[in-house]
N, C-alpha and C. Protein backbone atom coordinates (compact mmCIF):
# COMPACT_ATOMS: atom_id res chain seq x y z
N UNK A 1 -13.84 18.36 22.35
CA UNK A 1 -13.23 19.56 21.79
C UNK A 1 -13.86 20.78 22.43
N UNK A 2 -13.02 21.25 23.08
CA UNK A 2 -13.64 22.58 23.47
C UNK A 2 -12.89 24.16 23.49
N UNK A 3 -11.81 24.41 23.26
CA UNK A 3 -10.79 25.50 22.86
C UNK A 3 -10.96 25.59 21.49
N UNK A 4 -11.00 26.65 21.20
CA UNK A 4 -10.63 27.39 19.50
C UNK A 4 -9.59 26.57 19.01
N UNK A 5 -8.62 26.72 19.68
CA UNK A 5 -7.10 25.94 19.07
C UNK A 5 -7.85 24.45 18.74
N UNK A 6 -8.08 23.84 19.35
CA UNK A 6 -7.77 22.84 19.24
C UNK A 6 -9.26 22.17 18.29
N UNK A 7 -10.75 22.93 18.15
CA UNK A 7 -11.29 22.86 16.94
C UNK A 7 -10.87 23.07 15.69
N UNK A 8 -9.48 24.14 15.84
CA UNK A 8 -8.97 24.80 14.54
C UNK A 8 -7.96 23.50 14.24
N UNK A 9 -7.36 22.65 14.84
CA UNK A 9 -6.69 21.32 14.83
C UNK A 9 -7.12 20.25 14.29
N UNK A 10 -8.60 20.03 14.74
CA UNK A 10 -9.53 18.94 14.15
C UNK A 10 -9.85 19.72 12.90
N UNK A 11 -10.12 21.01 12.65
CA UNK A 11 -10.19 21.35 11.14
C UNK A 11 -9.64 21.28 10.07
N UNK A 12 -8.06 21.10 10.44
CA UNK A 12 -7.08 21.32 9.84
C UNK A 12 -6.78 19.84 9.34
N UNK A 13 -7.14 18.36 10.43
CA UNK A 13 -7.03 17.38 10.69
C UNK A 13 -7.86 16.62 9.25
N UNK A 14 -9.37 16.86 9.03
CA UNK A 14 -10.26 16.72 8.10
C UNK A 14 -9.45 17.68 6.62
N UNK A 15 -9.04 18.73 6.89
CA UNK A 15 -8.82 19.14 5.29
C UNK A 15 -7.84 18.42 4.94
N UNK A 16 -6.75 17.95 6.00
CA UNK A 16 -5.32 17.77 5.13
C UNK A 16 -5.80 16.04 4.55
N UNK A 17 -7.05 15.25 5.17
CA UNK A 17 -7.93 14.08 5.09
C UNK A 17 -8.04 14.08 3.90
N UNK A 18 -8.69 15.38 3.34
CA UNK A 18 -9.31 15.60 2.46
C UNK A 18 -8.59 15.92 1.06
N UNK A 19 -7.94 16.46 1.14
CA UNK A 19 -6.40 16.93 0.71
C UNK A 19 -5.62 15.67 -0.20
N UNK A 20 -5.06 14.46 0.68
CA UNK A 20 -4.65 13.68 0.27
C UNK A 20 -5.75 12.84 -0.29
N UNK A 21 -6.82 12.60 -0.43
CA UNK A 21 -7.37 11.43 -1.02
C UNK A 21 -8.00 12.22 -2.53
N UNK A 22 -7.30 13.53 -2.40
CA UNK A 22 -7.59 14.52 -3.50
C UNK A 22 -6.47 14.38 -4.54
N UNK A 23 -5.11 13.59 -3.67
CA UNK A 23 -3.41 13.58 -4.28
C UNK A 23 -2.56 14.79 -3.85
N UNK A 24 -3.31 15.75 -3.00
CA UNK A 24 -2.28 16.48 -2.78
C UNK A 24 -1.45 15.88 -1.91
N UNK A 25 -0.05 16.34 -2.13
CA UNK A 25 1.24 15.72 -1.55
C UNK A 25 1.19 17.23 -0.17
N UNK A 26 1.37 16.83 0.87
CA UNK A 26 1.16 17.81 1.89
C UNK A 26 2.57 17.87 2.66
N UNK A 27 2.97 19.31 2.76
CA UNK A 27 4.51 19.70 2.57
C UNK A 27 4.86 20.18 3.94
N UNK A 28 3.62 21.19 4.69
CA UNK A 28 4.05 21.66 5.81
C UNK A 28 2.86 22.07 6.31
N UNK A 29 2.29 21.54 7.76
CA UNK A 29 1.17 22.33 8.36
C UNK A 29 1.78 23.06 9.81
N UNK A 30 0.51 23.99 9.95
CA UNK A 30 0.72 25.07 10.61
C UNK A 30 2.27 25.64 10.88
N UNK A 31 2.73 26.00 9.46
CA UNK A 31 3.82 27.34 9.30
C UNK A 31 3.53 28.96 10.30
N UNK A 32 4.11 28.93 10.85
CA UNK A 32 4.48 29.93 11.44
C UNK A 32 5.26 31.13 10.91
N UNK A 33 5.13 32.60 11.30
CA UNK A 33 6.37 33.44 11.45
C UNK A 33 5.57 34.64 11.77
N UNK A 34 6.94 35.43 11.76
CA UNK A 34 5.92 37.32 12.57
C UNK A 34 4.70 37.48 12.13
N UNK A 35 4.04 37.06 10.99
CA UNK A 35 2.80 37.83 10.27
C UNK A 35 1.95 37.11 10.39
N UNK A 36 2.33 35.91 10.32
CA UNK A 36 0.69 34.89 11.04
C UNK A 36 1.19 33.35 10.68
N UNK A 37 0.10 32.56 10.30
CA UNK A 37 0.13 30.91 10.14
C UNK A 37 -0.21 31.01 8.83
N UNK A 38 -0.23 29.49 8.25
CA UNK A 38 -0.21 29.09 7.39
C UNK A 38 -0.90 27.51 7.43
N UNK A 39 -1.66 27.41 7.57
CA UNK A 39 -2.77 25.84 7.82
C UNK A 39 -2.00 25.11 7.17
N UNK A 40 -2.07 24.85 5.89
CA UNK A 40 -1.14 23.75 5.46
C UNK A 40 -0.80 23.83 3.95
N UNK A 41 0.18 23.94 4.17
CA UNK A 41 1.15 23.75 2.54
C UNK A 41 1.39 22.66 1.64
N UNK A 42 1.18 22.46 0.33
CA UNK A 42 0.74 21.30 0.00
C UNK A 42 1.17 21.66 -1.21
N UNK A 43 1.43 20.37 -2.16
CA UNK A 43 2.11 20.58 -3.49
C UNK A 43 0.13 19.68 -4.54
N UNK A 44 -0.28 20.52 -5.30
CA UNK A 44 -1.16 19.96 -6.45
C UNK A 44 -0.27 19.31 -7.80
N UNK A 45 -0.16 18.33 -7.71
CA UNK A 45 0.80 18.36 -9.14
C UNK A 45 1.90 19.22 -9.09
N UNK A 46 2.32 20.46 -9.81
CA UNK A 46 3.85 20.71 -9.68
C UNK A 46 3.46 22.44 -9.35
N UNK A 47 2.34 22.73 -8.60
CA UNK A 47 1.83 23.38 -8.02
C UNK A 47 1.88 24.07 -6.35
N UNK A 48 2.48 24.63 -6.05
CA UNK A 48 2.52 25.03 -4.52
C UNK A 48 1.01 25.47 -4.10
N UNK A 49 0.95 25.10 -3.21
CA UNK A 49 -0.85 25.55 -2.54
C UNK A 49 -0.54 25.84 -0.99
N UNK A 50 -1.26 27.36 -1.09
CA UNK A 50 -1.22 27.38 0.41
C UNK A 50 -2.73 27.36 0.90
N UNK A 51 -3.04 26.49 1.96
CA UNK A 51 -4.34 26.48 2.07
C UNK A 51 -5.27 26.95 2.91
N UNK A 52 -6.12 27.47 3.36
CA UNK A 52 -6.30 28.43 4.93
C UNK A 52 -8.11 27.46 4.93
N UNK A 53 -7.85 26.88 6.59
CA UNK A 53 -9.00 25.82 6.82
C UNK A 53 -9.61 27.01 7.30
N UNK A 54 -11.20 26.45 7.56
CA UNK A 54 -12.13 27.49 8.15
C UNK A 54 -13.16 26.17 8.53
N UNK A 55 -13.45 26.39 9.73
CA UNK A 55 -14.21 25.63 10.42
C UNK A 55 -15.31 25.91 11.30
N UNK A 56 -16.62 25.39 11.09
CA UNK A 56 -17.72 26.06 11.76
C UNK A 56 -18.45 24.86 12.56
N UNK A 57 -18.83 24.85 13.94
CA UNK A 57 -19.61 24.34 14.31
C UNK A 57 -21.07 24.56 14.74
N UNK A 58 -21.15 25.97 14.64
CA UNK A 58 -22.60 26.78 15.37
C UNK A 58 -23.12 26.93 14.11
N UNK A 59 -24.15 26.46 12.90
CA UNK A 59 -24.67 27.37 11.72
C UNK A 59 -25.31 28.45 11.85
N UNK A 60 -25.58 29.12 13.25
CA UNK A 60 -26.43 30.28 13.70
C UNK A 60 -25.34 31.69 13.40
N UNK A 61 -24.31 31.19 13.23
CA UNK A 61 -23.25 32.60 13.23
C UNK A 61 -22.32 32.81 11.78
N UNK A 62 -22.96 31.93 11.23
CA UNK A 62 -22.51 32.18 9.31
C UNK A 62 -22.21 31.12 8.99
N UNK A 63 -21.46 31.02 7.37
CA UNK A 63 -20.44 29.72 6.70
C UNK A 63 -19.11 30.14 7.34
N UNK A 64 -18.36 28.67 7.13
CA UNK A 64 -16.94 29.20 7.33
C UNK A 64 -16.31 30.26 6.57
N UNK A 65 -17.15 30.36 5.31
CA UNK A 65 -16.40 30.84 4.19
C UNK A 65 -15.83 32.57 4.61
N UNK A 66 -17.15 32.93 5.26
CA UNK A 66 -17.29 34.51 5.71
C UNK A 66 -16.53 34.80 6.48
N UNK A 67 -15.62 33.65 7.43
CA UNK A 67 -14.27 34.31 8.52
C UNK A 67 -13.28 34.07 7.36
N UNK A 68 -13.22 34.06 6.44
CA UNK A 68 -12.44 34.43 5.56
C UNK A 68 -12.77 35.97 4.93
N UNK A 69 -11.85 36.50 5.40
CA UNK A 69 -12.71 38.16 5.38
C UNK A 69 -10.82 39.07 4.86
N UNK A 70 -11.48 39.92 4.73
CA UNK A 70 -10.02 40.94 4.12
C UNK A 70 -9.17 40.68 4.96
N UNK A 71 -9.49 41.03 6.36
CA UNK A 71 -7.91 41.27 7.24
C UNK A 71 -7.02 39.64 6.97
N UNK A 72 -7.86 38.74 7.24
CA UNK A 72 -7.60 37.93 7.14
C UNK A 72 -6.25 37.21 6.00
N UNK A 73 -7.07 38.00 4.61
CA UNK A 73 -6.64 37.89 3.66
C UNK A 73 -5.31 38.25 3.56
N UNK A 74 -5.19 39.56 4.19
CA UNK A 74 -4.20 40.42 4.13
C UNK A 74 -2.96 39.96 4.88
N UNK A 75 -3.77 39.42 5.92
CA UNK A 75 -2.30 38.58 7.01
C UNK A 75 -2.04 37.49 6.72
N UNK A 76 -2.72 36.23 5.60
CA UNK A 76 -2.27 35.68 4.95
C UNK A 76 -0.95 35.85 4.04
N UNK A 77 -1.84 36.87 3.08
CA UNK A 77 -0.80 37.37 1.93
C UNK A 77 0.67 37.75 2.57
N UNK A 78 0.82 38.62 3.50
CA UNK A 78 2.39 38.55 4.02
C UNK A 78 2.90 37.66 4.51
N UNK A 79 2.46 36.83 4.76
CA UNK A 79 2.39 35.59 5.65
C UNK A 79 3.44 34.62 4.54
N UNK A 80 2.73 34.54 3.47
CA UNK A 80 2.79 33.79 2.47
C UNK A 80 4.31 34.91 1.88
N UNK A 81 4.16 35.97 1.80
CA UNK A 81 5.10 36.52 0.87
C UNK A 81 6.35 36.31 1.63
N UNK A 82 6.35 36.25 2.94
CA UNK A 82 7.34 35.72 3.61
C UNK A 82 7.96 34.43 3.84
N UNK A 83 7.32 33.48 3.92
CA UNK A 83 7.21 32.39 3.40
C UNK A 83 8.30 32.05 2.49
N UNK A 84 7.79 32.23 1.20
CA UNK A 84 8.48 32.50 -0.14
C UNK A 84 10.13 33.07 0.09
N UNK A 85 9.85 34.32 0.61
CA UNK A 85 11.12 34.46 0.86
C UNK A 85 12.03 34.12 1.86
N UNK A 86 11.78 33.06 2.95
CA UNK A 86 12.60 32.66 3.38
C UNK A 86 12.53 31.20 2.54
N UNK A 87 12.37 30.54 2.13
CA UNK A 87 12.35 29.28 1.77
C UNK A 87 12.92 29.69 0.17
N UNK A 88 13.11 30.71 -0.39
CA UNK A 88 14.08 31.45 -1.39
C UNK A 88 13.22 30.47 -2.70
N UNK A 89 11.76 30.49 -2.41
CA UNK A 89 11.41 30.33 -4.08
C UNK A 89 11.06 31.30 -4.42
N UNK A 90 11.36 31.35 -5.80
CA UNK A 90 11.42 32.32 -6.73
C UNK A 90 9.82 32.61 -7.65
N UNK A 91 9.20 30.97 -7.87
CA UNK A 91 8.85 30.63 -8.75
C UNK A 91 7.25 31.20 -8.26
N UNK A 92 6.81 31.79 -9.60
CA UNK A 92 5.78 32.15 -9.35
C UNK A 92 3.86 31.71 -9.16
N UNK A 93 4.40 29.34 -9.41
CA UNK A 93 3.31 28.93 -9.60
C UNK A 93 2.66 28.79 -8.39
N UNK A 94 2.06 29.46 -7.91
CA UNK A 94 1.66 28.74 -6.55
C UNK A 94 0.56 30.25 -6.46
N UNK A 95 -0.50 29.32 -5.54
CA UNK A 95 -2.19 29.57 -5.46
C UNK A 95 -2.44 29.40 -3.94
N UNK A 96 -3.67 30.19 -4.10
CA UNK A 96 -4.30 30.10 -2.55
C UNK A 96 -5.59 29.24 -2.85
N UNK A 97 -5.80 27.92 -1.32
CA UNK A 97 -7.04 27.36 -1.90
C UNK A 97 -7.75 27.72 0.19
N UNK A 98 -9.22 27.56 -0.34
CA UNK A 98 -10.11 27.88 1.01
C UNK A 98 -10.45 26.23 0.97
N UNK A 99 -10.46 25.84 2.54
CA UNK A 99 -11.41 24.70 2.31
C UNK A 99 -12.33 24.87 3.69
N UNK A 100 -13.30 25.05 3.58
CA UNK A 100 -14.63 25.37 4.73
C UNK A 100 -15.35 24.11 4.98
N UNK A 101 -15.23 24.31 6.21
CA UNK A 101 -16.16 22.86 6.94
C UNK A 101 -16.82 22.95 7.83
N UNK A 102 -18.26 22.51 7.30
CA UNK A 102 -19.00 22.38 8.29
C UNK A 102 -19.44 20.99 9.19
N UNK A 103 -18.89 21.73 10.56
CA UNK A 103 -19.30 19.98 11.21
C UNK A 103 -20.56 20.23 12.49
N UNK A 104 -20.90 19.01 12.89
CA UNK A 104 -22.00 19.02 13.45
C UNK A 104 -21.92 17.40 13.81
N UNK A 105 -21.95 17.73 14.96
CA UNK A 105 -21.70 15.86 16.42
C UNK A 105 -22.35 15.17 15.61
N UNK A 106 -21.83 14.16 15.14
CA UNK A 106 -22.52 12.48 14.69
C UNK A 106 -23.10 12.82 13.49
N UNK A 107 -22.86 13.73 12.72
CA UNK A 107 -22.91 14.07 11.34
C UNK A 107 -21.45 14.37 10.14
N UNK A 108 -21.63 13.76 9.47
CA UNK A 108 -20.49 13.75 8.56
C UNK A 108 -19.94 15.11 8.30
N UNK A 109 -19.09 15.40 8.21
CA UNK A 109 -18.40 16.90 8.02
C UNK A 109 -18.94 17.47 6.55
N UNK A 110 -19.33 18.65 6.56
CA UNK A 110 -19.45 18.99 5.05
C UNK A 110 -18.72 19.97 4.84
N UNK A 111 -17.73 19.55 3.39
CA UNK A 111 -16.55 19.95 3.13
C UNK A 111 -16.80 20.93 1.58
N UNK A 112 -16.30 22.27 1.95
CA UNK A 112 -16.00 22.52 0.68
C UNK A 112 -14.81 23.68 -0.14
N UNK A 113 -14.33 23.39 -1.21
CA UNK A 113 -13.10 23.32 -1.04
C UNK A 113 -13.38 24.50 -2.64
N UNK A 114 -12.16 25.68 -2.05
CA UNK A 114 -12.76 26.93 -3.12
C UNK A 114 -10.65 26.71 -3.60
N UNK A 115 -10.63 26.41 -5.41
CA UNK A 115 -9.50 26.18 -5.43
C UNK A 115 -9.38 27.71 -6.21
N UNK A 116 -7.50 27.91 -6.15
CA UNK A 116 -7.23 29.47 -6.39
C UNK A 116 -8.19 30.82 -5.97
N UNK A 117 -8.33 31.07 -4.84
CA UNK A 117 -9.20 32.15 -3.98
C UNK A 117 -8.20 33.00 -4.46
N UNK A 118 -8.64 34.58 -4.27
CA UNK A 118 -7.97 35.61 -4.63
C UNK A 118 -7.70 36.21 -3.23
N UNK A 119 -6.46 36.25 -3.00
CA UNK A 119 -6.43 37.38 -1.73
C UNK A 119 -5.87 38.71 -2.07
């Protein structure tokens, strides 16, 4: 692994791992449109979840948790509000979850998973 993309792939690879042996039913990864992505969309029970991976391999340059930062947030949130409105749900149950991972060669991934984040 050596491109951003394609660490952000293996990140995405481990949450949605993680995801299902959790029961989430997983609906759509990496959604696209004008305002940004969408890691992966996933139903909790009768719950919509949109989920944004964060993946770290260097521990010298923070948690994943911290590239989860406002702008971020913000290009989510339209992201998502668009979303919604092309796919014409209405319904207002649906949450944002973080799941941050830290990996490190020939060490088990350490996963952790922040459910309903506020953006």
């Amino acid at each position: 692994m050596s491109t951003k993309k394609e660490i952000g792939r293996f990140g995405e690879e481990i949450a949605e791992d993680f995801l299902k042996r959790k029961k989430y039913k997983i609906l759509e990864k990496n959604f696209q449109n004008r305002f940004g992505e969408i890691d992966i969309i996933a139903k909790d029970k009768n719950q919509l979840v949109f989920v944004e991976v964060k993946l770290k391999t260097n521990p010298y340059f923070g948690l994943p948790e911290e590239e989860f930062n406002f702008y971020k947030k913000k290009k989510l949130k339209k992201t998502i509000k668009s979303y919604l409105m092309e796919k014409k749900i209405k319904d207002e149950n649906w949450r944002v979850d973080l799941i941050a991972i830290e990996f490190k060669k020939n060490i088990k991934p350490v996963i952790r998973h922040y459910q309903a984040v506020e953006i």
